[in-house]
C-alpha atoms as a PDB file:
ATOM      1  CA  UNK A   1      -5.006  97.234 -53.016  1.00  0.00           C
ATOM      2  CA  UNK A   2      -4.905 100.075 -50.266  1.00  0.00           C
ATOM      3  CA  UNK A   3      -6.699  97.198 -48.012  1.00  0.00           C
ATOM      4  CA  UNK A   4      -4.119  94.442 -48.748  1.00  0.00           C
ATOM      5  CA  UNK A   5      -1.164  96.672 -48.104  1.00  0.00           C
ATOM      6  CA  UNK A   6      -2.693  97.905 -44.924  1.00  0.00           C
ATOM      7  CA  UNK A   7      -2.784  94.255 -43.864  1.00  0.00           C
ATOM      8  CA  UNK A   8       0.634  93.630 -45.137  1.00  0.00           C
ATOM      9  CA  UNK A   9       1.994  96.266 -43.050  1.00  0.00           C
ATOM     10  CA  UNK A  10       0.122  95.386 -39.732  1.00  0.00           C
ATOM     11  CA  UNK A  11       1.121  91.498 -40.021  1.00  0.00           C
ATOM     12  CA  UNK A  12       4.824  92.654 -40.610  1.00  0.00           C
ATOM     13  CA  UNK A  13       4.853  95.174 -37.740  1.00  0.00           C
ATOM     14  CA  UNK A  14       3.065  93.109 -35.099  1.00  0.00           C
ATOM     15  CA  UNK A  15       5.686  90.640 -35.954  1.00  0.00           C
ATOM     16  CA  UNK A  16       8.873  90.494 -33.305  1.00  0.00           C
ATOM     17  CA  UNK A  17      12.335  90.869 -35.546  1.00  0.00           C
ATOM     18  CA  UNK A  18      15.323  89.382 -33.818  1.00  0.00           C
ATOM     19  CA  UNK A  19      18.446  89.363 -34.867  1.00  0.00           C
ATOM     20  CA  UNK A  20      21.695  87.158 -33.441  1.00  0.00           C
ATOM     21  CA  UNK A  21      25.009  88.298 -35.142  1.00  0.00           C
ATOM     22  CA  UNK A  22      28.193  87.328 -33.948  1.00  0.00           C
ATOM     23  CA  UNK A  23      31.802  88.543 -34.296  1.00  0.00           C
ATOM     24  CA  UNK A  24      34.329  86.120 -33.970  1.00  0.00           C
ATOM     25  CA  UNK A  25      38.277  87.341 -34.878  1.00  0.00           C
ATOM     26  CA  UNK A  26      39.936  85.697 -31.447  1.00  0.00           C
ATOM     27  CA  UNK A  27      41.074  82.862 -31.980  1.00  0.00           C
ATOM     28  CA  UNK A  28      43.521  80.400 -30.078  1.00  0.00           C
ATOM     29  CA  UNK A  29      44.834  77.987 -32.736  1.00  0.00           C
ATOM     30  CA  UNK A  30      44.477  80.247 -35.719  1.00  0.00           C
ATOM     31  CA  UNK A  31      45.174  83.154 -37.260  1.00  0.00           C
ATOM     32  CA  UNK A  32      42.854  86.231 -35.911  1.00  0.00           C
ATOM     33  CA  UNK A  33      41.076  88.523 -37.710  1.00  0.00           C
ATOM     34  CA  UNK A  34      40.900  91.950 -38.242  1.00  0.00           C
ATOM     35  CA  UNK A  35      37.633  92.841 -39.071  1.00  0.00           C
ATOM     36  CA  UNK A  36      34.531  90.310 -37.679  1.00  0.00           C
ATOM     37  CA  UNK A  37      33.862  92.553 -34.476  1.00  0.00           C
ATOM     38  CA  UNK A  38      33.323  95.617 -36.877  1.00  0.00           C
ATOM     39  CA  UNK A  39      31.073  93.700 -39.486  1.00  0.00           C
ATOM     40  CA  UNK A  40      28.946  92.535 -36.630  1.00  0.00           C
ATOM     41  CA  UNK A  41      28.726  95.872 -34.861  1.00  0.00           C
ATOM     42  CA  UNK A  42      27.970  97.687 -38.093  1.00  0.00           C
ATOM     43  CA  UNK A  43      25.133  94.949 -38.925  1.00  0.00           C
ATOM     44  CA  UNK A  44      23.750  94.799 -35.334  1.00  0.00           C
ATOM     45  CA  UNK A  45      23.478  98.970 -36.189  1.00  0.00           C
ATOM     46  CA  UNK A  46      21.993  98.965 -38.978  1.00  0.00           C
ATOM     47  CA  UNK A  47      19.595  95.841 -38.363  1.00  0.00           C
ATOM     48  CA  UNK A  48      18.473  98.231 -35.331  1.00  0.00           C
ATOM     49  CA  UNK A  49      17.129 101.191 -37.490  1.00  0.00           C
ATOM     50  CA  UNK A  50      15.357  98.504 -38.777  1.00  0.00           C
ATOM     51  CA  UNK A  51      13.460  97.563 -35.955  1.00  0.00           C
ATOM     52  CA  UNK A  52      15.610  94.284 -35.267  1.00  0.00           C
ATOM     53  CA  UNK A  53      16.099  94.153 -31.708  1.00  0.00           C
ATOM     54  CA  UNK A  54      19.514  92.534 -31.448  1.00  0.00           C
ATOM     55  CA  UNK A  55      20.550  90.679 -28.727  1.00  0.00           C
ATOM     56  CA  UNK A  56      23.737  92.212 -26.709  1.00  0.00           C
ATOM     57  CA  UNK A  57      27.315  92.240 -28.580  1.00  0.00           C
ATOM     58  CA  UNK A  58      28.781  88.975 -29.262  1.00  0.00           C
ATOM     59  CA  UNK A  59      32.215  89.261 -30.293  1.00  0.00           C
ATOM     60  CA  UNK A  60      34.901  86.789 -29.191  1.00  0.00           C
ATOM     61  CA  UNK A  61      32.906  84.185 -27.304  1.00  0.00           C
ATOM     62  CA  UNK A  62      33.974  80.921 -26.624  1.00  0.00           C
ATOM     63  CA  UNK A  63      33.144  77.610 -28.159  1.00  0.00           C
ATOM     64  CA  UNK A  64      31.429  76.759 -24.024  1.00  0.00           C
ATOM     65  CA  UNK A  65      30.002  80.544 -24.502  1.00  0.00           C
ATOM     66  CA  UNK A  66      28.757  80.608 -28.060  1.00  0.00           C
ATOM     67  CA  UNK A  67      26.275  77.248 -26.962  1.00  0.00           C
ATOM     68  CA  UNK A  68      25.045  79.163 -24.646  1.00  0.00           C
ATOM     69  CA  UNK A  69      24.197  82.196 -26.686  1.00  0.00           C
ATOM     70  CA  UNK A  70      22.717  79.836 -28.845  1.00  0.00           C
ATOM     71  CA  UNK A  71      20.619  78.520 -26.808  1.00  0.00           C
ATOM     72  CA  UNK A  72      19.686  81.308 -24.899  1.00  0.00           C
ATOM     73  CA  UNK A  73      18.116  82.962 -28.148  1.00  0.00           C
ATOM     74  CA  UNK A  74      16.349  79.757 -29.724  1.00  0.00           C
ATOM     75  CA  UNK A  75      14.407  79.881 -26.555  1.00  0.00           C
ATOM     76  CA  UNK A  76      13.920  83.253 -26.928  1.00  0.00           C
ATOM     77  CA  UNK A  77      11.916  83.151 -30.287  1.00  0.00           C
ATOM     78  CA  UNK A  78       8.519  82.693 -30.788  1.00  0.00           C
ATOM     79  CA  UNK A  79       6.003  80.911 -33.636  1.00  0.00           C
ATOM     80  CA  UNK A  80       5.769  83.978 -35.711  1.00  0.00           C
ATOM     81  CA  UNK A  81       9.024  85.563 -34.999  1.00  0.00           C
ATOM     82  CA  UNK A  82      11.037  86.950 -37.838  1.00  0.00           C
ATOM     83  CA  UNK A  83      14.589  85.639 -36.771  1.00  0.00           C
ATOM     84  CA  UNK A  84      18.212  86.556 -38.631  1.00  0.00           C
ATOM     85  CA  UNK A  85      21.416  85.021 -37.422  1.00  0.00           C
ATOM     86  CA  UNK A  86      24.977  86.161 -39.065  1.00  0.00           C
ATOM     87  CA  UNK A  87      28.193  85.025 -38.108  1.00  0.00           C
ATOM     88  CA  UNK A  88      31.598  87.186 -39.307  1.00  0.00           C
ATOM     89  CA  UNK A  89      34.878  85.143 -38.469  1.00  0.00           C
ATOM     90  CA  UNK A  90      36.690  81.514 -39.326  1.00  0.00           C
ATOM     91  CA  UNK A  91      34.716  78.877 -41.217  1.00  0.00           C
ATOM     92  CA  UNK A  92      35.042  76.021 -38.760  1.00  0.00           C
ATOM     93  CA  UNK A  93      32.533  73.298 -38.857  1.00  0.00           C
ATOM     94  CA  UNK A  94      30.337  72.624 -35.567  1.00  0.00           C
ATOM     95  CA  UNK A  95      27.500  70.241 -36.094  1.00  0.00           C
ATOM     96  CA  UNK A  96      24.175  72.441 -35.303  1.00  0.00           C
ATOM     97  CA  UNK A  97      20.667  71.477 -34.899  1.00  0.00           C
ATOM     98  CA  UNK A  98      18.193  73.568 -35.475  1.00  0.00           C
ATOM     99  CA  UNK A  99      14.618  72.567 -35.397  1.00  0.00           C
ATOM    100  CA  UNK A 100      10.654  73.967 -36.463  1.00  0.00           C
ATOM    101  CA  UNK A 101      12.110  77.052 -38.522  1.00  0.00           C
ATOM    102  CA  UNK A 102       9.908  78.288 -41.917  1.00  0.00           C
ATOM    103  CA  UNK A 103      12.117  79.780 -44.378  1.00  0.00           C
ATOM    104  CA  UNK A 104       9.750  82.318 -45.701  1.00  0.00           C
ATOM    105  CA  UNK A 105      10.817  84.252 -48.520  1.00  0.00           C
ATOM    106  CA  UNK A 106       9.232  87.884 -49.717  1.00  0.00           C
END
């Protein structure tokens, strides 16, 4: 048992854990928020203590912005990444593709 938790450990630490969470409450056509910058800051804070590195602050991006922040951290992640997104604002539908991701559950 010692063995296998030893192993357990090592496979989850050598493991990179990245986290993308976004704070939207800025919006032009409807009603802004109060609170989706402070969720996100307060998860990106806690995720950290964690060991998530977290990419930089992304609160009130644009639609042309958010893409790229999208984009920019799919290419970031690797095969064995561990890999959290969260989003905090308006539920607006945007078609997405995302490709090759494992849901792995614990």
């Amino acid at each position: 048992l010692g063995l296998f938790l030893m192993a357990a450990k090592f496979t989850s630490e050598s493991r990179r854990k990245l986290a993308l969470v976004i704070g939207i409450g800025d919006y032009e056509n409807v009603r802004k928020l109060k609170n989706p910058q402070n969720d996100a800051k307060a998860l990106s804070s806690l995720l950290q203590r964690i060991r998530f590195t977290t990419a930089d602050q992304q609160s009130d991006k644009t639609l042309s912005q958010l893409k790229h922040v999208l984009v920019d951290f799919e290419e970031s992640v690797q095969s064995n990444d561990i890999v959290l997104f969260y989003f905090a604002g308006h539920g607006v539908q945007w078609e997405v593709c995302i490709q090759n991701f494992t849901v792995v559950s614990y």
